[in-house]
PDB file of N, CA and C in Angstrom:
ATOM      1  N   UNK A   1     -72.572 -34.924  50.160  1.00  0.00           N
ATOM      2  CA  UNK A   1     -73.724 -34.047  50.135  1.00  0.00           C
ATOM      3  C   UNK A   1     -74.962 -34.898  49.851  1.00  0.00           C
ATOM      4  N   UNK A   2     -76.119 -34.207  50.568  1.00  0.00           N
ATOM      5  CA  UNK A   2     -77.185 -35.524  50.319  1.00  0.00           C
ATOM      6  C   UNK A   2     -77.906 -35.279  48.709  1.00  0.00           C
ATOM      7  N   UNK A   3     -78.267 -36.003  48.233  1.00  0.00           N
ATOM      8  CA  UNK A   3     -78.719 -35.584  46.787  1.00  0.00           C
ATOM      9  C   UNK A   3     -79.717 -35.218  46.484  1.00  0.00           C
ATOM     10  N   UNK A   4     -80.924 -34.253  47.953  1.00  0.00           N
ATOM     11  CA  UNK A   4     -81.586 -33.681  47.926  1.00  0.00           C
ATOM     12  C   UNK A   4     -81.396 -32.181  47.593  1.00  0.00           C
ATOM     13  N   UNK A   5     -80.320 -31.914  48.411  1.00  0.00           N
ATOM     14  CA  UNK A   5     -79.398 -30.676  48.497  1.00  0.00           C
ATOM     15  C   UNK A   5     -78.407 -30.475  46.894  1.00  0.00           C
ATOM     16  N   UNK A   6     -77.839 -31.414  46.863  1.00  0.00           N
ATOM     17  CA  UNK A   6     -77.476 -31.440  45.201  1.00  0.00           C
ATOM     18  C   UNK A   6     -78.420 -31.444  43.871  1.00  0.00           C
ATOM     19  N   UNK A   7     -79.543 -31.855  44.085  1.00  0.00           N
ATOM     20  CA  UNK A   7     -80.341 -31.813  43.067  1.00  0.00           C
ATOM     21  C   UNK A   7     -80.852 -29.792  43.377  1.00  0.00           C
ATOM     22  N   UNK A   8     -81.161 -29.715  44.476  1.00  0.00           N
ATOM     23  CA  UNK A   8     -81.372 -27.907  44.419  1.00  0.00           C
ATOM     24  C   UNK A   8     -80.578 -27.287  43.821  1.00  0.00           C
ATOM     25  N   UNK A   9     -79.069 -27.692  43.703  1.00  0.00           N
ATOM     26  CA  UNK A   9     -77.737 -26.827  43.722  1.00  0.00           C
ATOM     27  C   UNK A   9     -77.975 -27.129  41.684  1.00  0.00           C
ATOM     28  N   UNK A  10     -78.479 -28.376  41.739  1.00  0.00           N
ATOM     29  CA  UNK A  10     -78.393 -28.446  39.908  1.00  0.00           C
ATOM     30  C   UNK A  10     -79.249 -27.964  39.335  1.00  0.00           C
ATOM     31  N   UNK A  11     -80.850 -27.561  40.451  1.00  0.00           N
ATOM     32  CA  UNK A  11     -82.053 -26.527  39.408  1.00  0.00           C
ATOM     33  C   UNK A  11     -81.754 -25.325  39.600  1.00  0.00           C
ATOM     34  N   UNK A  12     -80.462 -24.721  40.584  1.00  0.00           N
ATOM     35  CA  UNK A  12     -80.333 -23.745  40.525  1.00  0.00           C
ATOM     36  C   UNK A  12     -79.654 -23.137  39.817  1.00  0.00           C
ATOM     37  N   UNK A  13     -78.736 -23.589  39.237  1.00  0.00           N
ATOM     38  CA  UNK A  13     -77.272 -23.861  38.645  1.00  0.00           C
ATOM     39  C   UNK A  13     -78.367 -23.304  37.041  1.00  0.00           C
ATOM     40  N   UNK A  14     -79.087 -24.236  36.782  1.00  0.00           N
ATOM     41  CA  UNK A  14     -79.648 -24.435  35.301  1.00  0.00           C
ATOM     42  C   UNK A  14     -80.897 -22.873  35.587  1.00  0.00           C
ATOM     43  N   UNK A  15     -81.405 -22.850  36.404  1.00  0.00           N
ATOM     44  CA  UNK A  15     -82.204 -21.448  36.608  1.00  0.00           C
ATOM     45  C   UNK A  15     -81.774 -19.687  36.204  1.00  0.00           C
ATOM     46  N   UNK A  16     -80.160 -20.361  37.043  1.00  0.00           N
ATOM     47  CA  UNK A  16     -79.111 -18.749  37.080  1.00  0.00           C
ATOM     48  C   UNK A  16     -78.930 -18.857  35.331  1.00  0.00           C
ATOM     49  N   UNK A  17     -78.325 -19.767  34.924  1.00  0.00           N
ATOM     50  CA  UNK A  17     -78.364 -20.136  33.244  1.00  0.00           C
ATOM     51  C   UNK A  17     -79.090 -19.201  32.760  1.00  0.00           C
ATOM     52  N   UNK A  18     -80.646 -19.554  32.953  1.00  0.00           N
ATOM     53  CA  UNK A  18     -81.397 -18.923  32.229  1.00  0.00           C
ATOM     54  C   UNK A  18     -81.770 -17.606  32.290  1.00  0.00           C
ATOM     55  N   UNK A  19     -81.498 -17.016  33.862  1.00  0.00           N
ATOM     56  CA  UNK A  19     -82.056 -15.588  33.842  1.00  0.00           C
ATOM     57  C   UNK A  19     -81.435 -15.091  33.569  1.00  0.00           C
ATOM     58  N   UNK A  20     -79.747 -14.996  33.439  1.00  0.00           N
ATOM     59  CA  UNK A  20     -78.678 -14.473  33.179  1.00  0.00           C
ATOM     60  C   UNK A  20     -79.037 -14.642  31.607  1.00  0.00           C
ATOM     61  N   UNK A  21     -78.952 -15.290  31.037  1.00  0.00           N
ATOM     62  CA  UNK A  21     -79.544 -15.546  29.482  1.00  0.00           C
ATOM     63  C   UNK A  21     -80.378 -14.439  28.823  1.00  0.00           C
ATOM     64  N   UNK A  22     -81.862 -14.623  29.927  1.00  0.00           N
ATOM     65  CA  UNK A  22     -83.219 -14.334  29.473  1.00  0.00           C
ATOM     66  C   UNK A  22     -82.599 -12.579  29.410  1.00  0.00           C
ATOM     67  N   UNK A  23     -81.880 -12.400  30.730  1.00  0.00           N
ATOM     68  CA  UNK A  23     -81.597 -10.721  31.094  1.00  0.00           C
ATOM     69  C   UNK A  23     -80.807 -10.243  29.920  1.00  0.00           C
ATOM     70  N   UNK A  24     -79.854 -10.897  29.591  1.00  0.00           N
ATOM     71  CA  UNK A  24     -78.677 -10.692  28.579  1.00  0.00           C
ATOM     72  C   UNK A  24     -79.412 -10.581  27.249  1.00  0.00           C
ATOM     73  N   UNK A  25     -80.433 -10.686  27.110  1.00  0.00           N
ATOM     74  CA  UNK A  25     -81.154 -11.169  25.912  1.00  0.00           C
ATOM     75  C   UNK A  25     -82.573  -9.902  25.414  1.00  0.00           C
ATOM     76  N   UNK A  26     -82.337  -9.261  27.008  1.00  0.00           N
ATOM     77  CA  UNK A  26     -83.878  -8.171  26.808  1.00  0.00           C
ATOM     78  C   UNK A  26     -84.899  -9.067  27.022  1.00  0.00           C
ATOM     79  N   UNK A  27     -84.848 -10.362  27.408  1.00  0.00           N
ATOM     80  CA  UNK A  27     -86.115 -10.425  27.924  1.00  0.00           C
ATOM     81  C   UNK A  27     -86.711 -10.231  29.360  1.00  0.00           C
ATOM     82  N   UNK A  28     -87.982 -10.714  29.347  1.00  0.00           N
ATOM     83  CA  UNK A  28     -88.417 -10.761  30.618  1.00  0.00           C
ATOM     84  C   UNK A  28     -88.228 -11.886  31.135  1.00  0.00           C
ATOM     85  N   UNK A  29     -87.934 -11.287  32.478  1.00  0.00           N
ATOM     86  CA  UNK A  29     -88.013 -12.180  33.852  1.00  0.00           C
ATOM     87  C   UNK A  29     -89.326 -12.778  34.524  1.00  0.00           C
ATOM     88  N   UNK A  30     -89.880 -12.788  33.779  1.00  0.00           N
ATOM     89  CA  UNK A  30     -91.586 -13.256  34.267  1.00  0.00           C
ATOM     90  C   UNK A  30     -91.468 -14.653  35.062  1.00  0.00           C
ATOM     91  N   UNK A  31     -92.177 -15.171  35.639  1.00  0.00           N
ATOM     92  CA  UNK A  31     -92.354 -16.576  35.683  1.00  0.00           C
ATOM     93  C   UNK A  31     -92.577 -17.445  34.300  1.00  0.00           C
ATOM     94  N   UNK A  32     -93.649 -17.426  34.189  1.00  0.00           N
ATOM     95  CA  UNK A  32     -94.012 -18.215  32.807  1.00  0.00           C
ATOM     96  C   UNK A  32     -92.824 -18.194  31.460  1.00  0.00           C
ATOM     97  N   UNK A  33     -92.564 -17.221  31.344  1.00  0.00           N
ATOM     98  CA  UNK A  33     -91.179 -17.038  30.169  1.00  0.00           C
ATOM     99  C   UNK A  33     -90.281 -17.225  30.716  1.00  0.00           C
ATOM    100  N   UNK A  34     -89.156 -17.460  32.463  1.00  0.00           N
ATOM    101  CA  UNK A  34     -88.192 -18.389  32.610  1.00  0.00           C
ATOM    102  C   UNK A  34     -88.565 -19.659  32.608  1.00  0.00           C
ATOM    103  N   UNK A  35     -89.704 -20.360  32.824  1.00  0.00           N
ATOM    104  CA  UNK A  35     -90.469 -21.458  32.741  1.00  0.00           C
ATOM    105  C   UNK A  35     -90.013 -21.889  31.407  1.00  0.00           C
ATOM    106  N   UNK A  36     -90.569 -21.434  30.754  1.00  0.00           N
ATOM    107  CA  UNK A  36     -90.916 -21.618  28.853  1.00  0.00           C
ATOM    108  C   UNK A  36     -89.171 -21.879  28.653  1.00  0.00           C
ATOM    109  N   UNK A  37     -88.798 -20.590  29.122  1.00  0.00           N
ATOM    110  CA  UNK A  37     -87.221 -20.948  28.531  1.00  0.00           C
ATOM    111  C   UNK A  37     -86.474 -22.005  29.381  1.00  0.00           C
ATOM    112  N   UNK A  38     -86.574 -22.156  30.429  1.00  0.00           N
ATOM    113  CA  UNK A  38     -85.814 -23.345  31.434  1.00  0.00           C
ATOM    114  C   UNK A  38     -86.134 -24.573  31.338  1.00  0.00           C
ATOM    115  N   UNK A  39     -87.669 -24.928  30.880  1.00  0.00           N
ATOM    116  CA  UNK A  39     -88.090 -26.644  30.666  1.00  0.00           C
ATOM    117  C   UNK A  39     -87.376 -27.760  29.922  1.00  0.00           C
ATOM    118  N   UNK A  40     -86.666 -27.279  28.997  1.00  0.00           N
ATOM    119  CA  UNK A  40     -85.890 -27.706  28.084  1.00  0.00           C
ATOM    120  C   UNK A  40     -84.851 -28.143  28.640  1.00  0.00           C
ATOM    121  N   UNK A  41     -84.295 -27.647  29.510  1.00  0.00           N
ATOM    122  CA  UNK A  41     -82.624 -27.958  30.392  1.00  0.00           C
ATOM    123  C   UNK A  41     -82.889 -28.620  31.969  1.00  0.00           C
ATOM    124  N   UNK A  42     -84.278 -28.568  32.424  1.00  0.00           N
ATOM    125  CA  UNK A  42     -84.455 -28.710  33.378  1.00  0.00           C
ATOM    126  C   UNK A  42     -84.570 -30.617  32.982  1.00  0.00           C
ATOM    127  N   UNK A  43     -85.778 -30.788  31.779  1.00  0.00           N
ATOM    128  CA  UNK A  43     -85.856 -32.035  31.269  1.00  0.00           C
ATOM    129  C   UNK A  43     -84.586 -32.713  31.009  1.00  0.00           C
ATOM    130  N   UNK A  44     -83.551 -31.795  30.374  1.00  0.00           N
ATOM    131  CA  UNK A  44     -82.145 -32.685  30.415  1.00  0.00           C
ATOM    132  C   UNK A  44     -81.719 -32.983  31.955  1.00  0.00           C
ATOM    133  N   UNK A  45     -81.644 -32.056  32.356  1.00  0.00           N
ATOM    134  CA  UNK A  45     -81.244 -32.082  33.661  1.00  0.00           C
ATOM    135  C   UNK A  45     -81.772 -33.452  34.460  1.00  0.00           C
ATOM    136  N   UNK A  46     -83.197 -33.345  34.282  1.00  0.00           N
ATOM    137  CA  UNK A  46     -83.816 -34.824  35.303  1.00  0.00           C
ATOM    138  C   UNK A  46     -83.227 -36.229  34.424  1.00  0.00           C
ATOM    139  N   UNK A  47     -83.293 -36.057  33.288  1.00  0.00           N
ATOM    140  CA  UNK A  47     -82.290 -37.335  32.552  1.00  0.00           C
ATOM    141  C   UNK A  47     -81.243 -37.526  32.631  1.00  0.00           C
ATOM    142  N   UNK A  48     -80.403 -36.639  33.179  1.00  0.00           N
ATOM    143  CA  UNK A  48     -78.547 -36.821  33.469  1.00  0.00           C
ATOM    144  C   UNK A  48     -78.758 -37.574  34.692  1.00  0.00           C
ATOM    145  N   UNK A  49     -79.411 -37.290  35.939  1.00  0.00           N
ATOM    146  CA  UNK A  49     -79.806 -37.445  37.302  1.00  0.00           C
ATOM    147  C   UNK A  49     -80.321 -38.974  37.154  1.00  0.00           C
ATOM    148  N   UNK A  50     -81.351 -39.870  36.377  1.00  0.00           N
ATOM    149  CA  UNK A  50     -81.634 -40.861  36.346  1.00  0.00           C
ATOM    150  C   UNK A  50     -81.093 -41.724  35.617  1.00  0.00           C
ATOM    151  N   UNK A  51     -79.838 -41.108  34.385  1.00  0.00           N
ATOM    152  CA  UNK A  51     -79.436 -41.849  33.674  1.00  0.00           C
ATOM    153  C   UNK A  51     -77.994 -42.425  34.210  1.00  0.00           C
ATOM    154  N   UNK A  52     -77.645 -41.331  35.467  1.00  0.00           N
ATOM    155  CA  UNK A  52     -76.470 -41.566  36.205  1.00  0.00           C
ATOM    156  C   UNK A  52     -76.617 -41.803  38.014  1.00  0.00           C
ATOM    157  N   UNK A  53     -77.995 -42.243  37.987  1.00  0.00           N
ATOM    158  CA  UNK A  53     -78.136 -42.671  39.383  1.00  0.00           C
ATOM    159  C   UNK A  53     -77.889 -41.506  39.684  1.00  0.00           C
ATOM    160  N   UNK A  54     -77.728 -40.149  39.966  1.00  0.00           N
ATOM    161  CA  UNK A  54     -77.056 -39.355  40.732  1.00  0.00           C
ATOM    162  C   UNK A  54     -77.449 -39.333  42.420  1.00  0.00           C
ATOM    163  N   UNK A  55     -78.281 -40.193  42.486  1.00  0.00           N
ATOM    164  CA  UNK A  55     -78.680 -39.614  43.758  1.00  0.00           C
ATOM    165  C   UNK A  55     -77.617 -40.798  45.108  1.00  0.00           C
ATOM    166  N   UNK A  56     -77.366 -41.617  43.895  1.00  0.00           N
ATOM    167  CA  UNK A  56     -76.294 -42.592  44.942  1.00  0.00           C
ATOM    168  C   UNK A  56     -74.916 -41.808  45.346  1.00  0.00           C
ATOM    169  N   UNK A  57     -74.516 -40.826  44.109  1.00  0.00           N
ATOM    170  CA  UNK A  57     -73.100 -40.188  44.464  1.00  0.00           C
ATOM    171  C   UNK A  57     -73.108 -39.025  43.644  1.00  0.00           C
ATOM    172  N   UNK A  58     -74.306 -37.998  44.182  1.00  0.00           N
ATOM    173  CA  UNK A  58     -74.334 -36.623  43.140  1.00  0.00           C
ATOM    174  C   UNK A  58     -73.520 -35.963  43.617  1.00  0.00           C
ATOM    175  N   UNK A  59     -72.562 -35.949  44.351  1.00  0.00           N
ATOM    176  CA  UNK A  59     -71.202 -34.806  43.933  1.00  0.00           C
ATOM    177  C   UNK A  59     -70.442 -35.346  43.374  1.00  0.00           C
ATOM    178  N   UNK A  60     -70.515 -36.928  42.778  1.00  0.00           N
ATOM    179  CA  UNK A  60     -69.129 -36.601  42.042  1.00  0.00           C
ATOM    180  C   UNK A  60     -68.918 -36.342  40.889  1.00  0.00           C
ATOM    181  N   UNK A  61     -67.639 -36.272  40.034  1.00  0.00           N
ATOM    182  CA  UNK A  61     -67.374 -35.908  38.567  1.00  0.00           C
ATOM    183  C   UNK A  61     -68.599 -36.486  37.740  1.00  0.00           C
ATOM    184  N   UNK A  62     -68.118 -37.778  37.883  1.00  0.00           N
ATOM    185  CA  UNK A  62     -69.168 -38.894  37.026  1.00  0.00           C
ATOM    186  C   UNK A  62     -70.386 -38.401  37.019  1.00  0.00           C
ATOM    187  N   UNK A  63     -71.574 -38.399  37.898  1.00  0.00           N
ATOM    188  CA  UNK A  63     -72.536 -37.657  37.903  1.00  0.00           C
ATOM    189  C   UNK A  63     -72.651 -36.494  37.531  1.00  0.00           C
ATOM    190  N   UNK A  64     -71.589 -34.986  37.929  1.00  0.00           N
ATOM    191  CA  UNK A  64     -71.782 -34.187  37.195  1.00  0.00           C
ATOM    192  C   UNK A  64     -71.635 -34.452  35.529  1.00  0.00           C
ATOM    193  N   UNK A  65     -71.228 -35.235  35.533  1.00  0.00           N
ATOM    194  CA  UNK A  65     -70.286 -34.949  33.887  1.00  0.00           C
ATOM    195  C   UNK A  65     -71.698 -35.288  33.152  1.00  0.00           C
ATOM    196  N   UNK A  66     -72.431 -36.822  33.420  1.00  0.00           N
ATOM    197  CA  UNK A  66     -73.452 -37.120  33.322  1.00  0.00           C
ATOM    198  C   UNK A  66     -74.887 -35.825  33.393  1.00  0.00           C
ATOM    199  N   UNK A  67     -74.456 -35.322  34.581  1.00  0.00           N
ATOM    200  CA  UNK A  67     -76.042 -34.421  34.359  1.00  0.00           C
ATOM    201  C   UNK A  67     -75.879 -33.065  33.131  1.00  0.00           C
ATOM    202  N   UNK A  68     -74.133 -32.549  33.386  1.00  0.00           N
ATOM    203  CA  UNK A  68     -74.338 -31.835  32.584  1.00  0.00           C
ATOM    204  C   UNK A  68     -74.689 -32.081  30.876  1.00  0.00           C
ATOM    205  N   UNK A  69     -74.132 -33.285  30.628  1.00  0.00           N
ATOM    206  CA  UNK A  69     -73.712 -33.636  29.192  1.00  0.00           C
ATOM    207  C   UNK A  69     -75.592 -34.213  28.943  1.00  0.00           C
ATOM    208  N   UNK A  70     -76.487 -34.476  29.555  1.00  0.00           N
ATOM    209  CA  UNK A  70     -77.226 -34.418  29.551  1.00  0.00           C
ATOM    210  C   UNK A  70     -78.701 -33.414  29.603  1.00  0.00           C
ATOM    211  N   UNK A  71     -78.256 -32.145  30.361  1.00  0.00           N
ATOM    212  CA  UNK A  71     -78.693 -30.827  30.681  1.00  0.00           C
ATOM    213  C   UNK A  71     -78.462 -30.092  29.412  1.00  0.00           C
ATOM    214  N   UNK A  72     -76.959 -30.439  28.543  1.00  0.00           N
ATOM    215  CA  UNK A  72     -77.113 -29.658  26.769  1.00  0.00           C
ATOM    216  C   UNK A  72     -77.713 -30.537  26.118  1.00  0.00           C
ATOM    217  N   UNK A  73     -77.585 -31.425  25.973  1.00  0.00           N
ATOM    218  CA  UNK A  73     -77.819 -32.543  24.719  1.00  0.00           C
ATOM    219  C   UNK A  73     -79.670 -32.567  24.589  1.00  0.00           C
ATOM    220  N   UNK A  74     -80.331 -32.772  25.805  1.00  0.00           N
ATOM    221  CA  UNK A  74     -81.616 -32.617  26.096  1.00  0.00           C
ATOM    222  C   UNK A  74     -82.040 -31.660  25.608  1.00  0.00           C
ATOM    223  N   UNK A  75     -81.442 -30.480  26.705  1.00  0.00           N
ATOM    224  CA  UNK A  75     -82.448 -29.015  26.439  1.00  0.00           C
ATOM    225  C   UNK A  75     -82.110 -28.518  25.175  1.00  0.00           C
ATOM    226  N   UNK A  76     -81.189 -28.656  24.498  1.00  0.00           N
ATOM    227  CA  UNK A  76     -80.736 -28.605  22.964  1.00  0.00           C
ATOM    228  C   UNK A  76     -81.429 -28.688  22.009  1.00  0.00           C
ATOM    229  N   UNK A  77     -81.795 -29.670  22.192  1.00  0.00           N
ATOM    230  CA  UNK A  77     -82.444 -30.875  21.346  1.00  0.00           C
ATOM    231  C   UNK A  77     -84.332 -30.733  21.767  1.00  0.00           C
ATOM    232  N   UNK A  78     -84.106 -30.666  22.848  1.00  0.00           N
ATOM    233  CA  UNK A  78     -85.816 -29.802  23.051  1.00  0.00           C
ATOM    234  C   UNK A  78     -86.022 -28.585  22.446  1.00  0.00           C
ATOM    235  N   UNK A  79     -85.456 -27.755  22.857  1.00  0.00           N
ATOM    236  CA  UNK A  79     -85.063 -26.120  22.752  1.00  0.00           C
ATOM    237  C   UNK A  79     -85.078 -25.875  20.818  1.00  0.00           C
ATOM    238  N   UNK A  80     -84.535 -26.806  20.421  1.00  0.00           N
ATOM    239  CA  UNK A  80     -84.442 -26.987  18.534  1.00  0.00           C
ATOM    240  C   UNK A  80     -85.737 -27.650  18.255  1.00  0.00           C
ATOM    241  N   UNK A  81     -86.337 -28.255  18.861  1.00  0.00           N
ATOM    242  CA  UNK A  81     -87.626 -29.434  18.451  1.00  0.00           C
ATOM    243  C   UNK A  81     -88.569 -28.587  18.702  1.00  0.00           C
ATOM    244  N   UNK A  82     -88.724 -28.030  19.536  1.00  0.00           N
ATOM    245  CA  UNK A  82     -89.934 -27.051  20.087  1.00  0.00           C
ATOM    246  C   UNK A  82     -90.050 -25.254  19.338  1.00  0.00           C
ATOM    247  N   UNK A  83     -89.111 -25.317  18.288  1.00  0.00           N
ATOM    248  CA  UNK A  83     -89.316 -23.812  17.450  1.00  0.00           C
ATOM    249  C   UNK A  83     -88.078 -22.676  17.906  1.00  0.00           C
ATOM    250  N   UNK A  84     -87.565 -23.228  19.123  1.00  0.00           N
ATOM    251  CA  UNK A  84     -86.918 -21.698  19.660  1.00  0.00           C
ATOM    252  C   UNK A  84     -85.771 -21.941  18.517  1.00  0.00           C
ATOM    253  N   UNK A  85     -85.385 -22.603  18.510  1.00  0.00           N
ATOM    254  CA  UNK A  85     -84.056 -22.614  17.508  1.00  0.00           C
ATOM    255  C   UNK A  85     -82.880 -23.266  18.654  1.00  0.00           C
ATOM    256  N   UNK A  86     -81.556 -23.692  17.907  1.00  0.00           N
ATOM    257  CA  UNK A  86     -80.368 -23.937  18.766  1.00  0.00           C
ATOM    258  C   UNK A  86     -78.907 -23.128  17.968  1.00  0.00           C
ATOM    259  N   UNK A  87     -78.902 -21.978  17.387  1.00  0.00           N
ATOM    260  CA  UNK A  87     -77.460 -21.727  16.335  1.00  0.00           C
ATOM    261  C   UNK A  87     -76.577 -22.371  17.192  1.00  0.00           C
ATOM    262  N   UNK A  88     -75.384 -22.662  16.391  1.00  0.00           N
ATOM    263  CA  UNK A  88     -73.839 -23.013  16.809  1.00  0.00           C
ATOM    264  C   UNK A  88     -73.527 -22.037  18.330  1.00  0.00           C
ATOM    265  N   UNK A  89     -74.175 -21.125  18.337  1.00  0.00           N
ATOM    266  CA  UNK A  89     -73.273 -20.579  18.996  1.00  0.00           C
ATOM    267  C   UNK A  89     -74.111 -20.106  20.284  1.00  0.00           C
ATOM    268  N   UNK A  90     -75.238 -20.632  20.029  1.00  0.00           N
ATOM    269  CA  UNK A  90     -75.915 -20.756  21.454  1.00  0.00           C
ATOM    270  C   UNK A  90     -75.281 -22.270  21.755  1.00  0.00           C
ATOM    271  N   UNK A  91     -75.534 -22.816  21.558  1.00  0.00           N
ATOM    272  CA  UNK A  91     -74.918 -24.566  21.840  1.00  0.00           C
ATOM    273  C   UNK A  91     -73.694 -24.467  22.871  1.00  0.00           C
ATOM    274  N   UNK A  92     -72.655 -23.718  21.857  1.00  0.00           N
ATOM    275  CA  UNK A  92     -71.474 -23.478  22.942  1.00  0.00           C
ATOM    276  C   UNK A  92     -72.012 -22.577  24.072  1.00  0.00           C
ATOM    277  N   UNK A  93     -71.937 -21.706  24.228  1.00  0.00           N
ATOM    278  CA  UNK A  93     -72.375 -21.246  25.219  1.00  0.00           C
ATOM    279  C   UNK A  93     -73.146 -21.307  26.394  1.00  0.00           C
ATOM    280  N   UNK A  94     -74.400 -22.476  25.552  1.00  0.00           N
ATOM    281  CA  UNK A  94     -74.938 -23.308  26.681  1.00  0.00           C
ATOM    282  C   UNK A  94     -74.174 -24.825  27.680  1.00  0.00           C
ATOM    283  N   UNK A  95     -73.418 -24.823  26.570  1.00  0.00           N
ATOM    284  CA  UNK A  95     -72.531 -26.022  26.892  1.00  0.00           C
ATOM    285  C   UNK A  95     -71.091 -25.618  28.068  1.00  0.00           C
ATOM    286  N   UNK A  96     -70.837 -24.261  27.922  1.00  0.00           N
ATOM    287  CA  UNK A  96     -69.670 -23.880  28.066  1.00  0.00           C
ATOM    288  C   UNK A  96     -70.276 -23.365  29.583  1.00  0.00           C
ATOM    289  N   UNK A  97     -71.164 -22.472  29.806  1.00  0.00           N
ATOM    290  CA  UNK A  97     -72.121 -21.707  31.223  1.00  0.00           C
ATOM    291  C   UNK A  97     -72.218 -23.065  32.172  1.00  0.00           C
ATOM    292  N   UNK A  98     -73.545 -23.699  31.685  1.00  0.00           N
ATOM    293  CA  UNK A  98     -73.734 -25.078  32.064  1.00  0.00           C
ATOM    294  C   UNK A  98     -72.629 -26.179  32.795  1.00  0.00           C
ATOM    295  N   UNK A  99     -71.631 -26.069  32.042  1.00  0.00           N
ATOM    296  CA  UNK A  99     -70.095 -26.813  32.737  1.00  0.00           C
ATOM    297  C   UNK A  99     -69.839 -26.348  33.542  1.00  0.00           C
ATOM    298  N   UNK A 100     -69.539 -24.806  33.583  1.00  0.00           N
ATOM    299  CA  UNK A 100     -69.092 -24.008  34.809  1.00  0.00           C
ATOM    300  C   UNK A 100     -69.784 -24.157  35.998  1.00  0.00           C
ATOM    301  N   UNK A 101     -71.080 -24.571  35.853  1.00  0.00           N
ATOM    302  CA  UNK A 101     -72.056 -24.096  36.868  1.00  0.00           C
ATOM    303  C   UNK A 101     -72.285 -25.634  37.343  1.00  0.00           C
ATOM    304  N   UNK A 102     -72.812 -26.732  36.741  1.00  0.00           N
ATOM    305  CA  UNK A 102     -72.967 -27.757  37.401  1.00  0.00           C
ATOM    306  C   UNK A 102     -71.457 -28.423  37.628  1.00  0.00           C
ATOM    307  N   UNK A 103     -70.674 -28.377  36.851  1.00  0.00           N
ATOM    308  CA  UNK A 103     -69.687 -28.704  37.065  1.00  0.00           C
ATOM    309  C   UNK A 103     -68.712 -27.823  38.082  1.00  0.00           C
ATOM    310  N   UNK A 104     -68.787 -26.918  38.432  1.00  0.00           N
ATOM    311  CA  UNK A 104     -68.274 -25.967  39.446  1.00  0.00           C
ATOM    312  C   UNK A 104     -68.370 -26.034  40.753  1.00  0.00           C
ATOM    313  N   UNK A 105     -69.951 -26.297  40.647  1.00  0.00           N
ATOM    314  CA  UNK A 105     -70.293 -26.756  42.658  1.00  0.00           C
ATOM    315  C   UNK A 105     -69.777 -27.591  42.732  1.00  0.00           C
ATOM    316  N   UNK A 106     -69.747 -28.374  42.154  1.00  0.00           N
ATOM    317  CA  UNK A 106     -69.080 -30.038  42.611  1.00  0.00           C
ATOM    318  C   UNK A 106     -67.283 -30.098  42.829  1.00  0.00           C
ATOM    319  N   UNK A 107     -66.596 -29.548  42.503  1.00  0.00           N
ATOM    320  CA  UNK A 107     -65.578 -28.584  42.429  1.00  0.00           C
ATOM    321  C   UNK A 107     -65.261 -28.677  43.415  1.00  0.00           C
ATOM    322  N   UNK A 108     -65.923 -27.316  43.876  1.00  0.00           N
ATOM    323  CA  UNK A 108     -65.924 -26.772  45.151  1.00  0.00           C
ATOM    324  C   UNK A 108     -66.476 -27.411  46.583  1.00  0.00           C
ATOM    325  N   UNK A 109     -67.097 -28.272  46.331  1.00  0.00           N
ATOM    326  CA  UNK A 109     -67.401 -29.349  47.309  1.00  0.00           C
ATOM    327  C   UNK A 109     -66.720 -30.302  47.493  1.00  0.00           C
ATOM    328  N   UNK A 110     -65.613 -30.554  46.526  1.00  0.00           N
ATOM    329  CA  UNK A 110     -64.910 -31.457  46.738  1.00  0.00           C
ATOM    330  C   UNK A 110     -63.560 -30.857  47.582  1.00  0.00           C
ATOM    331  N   UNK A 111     -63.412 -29.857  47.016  1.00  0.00           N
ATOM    332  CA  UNK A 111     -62.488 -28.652  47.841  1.00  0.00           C
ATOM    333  C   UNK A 111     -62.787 -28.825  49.267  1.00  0.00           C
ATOM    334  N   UNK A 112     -63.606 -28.800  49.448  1.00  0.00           N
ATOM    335  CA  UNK A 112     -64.138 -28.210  50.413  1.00  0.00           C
ATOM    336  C   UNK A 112     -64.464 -29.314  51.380  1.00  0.00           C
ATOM    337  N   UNK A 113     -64.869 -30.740  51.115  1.00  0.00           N
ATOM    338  CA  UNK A 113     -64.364 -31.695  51.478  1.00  0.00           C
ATOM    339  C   UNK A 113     -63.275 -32.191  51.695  1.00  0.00           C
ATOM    340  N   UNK A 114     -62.225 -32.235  50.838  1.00  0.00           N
ATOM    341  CA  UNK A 114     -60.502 -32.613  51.265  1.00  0.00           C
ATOM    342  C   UNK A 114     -60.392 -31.622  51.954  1.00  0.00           C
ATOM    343  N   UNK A 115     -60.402 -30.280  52.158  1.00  0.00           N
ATOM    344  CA  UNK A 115     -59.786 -29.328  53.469  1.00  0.00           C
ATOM    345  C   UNK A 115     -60.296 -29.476  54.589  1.00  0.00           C
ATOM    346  N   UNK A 116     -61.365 -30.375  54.452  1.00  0.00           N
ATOM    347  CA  UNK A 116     -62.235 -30.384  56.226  1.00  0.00           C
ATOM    348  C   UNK A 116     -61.430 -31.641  56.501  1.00  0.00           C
ATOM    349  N   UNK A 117     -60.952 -32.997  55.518  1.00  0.00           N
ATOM    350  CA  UNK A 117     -60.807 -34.328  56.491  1.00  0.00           C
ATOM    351  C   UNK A 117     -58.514 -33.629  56.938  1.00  0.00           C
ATOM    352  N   UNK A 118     -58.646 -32.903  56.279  1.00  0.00           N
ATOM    353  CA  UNK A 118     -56.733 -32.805  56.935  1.00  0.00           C
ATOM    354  C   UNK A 118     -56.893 -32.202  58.377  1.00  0.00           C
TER     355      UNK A 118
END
């Protein structure tokens, strides 16, 4: 996959995160307040991506494992630095969504790759 197309699939991945979040949460869906709430994971997100080259081989594990473990640790760590707070149990949950989702496309692309070369 080219890692133009994979980098969409990873702001989207971290976007659904948040509205599903923001919705689950009573908030609004505004622009500016998924903004406010997404910058934090989006910033991890661009540091998993440069800290793992992703763009040489963004479908694979390595890179995902990299963007995600980077996408919590970041937006975490922003998300706690910047006032919103991080409890225990947002952490997991961000950690746990986040896996599914960046770690999932890639998954499925790989699926989906071995069934096309047989």
């Amino acid at each position: 996959m080219p890692a133009p197309a994979a980098a969409v699939l990873d702001v989207a991945a971290v976007l659904a995160f948040v509205l599903v979040g923001r919705r689950s949460h009573a908030e609004g869906l505004d622009l500016a307040g998924t903004l406010g709430t997404a910058w934090p994971f989006l910033a991890g997100l661009a540091t998993g991506w440069v800290a793992a080259r992703g763009w040489r081989a963004p479908s694979s594990r390595r890179t995902g494992a990299a963007v995600w473990a980077a996408a919590v640790a970041v937006g975490v760590l922003l998300r706690a630095t910047t006032g919103d707070g991080a409890p225990v149990s947002f952490v997991v949950v961000t950690a746990f969504v986040l896996a599914a989702l960046l770690l999932g496309w890639r998954v499925v692309a790989a699926l989906v790759g071995c069934s096309g070369r047989r």
